[in-house]
Protein backbone atom coordinates (compact mmCIF):
# COMPACT_ATOMS: atom_id res chain seq x y z
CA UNK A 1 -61.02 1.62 14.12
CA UNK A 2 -63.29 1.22 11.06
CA UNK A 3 -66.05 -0.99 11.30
CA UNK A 4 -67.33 -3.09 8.37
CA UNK A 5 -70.67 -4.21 8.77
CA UNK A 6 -71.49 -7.51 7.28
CA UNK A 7 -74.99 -7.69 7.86
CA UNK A 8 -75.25 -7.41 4.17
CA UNK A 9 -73.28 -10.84 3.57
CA UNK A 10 -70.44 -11.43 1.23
CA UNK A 11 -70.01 -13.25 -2.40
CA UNK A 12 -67.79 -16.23 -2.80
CA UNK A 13 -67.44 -17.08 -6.00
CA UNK A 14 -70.88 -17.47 -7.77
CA UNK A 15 -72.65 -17.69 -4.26
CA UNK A 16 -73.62 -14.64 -1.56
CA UNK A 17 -73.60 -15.30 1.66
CA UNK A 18 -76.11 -14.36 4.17
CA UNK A 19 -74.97 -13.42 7.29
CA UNK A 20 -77.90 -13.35 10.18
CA UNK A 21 -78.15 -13.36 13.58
CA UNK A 22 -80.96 -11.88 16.42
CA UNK A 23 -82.48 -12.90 19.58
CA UNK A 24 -83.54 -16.34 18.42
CA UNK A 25 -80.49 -17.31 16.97
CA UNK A 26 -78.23 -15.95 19.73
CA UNK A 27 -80.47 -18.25 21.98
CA UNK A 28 -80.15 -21.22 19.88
CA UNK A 29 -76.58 -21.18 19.20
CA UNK A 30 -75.35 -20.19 23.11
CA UNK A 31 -77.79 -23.25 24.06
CA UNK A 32 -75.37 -25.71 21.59
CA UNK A 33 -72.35 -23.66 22.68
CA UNK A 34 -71.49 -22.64 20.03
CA UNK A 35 -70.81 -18.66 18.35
CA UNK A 36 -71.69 -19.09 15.15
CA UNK A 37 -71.93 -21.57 12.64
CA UNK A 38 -71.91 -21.43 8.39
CA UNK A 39 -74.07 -23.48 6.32
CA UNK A 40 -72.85 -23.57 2.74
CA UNK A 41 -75.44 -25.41 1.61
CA UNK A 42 -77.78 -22.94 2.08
CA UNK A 43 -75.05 -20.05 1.67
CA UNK A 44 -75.62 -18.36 5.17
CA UNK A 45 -73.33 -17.38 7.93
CA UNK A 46 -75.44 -17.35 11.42
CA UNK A 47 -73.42 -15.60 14.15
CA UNK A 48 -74.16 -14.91 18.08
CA UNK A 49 -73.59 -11.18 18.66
CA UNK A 50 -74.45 -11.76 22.46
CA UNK A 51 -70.37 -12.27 23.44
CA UNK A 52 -68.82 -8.84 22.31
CA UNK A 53 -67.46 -6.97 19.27
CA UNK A 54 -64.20 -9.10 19.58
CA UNK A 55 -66.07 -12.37 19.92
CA UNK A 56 -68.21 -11.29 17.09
CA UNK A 57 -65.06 -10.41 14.94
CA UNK A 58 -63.40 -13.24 15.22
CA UNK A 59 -66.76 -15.45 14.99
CA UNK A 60 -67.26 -13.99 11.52
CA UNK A 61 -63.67 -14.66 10.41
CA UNK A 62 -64.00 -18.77 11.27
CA UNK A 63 -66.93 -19.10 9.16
CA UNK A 64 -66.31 -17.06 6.23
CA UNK A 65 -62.86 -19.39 6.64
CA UNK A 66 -65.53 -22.36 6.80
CA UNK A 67 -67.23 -21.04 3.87
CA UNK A 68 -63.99 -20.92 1.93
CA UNK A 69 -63.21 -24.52 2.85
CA UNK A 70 -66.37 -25.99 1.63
CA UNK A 71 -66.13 -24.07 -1.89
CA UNK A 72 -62.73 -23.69 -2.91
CA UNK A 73 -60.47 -26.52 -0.43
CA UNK A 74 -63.17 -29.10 -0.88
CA UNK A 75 -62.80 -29.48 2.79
CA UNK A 76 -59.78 -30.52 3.06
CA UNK A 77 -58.79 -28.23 5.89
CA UNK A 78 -59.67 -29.51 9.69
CA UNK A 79 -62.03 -27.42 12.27
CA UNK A 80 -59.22 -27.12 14.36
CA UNK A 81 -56.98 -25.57 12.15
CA UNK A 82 -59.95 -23.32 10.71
CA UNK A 83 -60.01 -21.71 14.46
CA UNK A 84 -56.03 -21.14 14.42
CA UNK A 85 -56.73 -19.80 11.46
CA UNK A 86 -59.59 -17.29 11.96
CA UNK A 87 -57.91 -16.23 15.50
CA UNK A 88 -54.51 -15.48 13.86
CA UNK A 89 -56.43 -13.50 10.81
CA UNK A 90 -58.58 -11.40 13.72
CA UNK A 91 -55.64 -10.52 15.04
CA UNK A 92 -54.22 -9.39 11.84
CA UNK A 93 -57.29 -7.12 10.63
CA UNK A 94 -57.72 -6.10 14.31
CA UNK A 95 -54.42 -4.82 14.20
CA UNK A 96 -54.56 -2.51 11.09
CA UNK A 97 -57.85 -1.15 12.43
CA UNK A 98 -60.48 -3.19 10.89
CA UNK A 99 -63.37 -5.12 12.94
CA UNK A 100 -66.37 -7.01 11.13
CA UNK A 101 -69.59 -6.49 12.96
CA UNK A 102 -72.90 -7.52 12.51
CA UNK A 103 -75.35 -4.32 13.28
CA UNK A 104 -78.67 -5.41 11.37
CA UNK A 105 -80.57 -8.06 12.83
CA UNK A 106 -81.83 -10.36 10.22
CA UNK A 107 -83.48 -13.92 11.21
């Protein structure tokens, strides 16, 4: 399995992406139930790495897929079709051997 860390973040367009996440923000978002969340205002990607590499994985796939729908779809596409989406594409990379992780903490 290769493992790409994004604990450097990721360009879209013009913009990087930060992607964080640590104690404080595991806490925070598992008290709102929720595993991660993208602010593309600000241009950061916070994700709870408290559930799992899969969890994690496919956390990072729905916002990156948020991310993508605030910059280039105008948000056009709904939240539930954003999950569909990021499960099915998790599945895909999972299956030919590639898992996002986030290994630095950064808060």
């Amino acid at each position: 399995m290769i493992e790409v860390d994004v604990s450097n973040g990721f360009d879209l367009g013009c913009y990087h992406f930060e992607v964080v996440t640590g104690d404080a923000i595991n806490r925070e978002l598992s008290a709102r139930d929720r595993f991660g969340e993208c602010s593309s205002m600000n241009c950061v990607v916070r994700v709870c790495t408290d559930w799992g590499q899969d969890q994690t994985h496919s956390t990072f796939m729905h916002e990156i897929i948020e991310a993508v729908n605030t910059h280039s779809c105008n948000g056009k596409i709904k939240h539930d079709e954003i999950t569909t989406l990021a499960n099915g594409m998790a599945q895909v990379f999972k299956s030919m051997g590639v898992m996002f992780e986030v290994s630095k903490v950064k808060e």
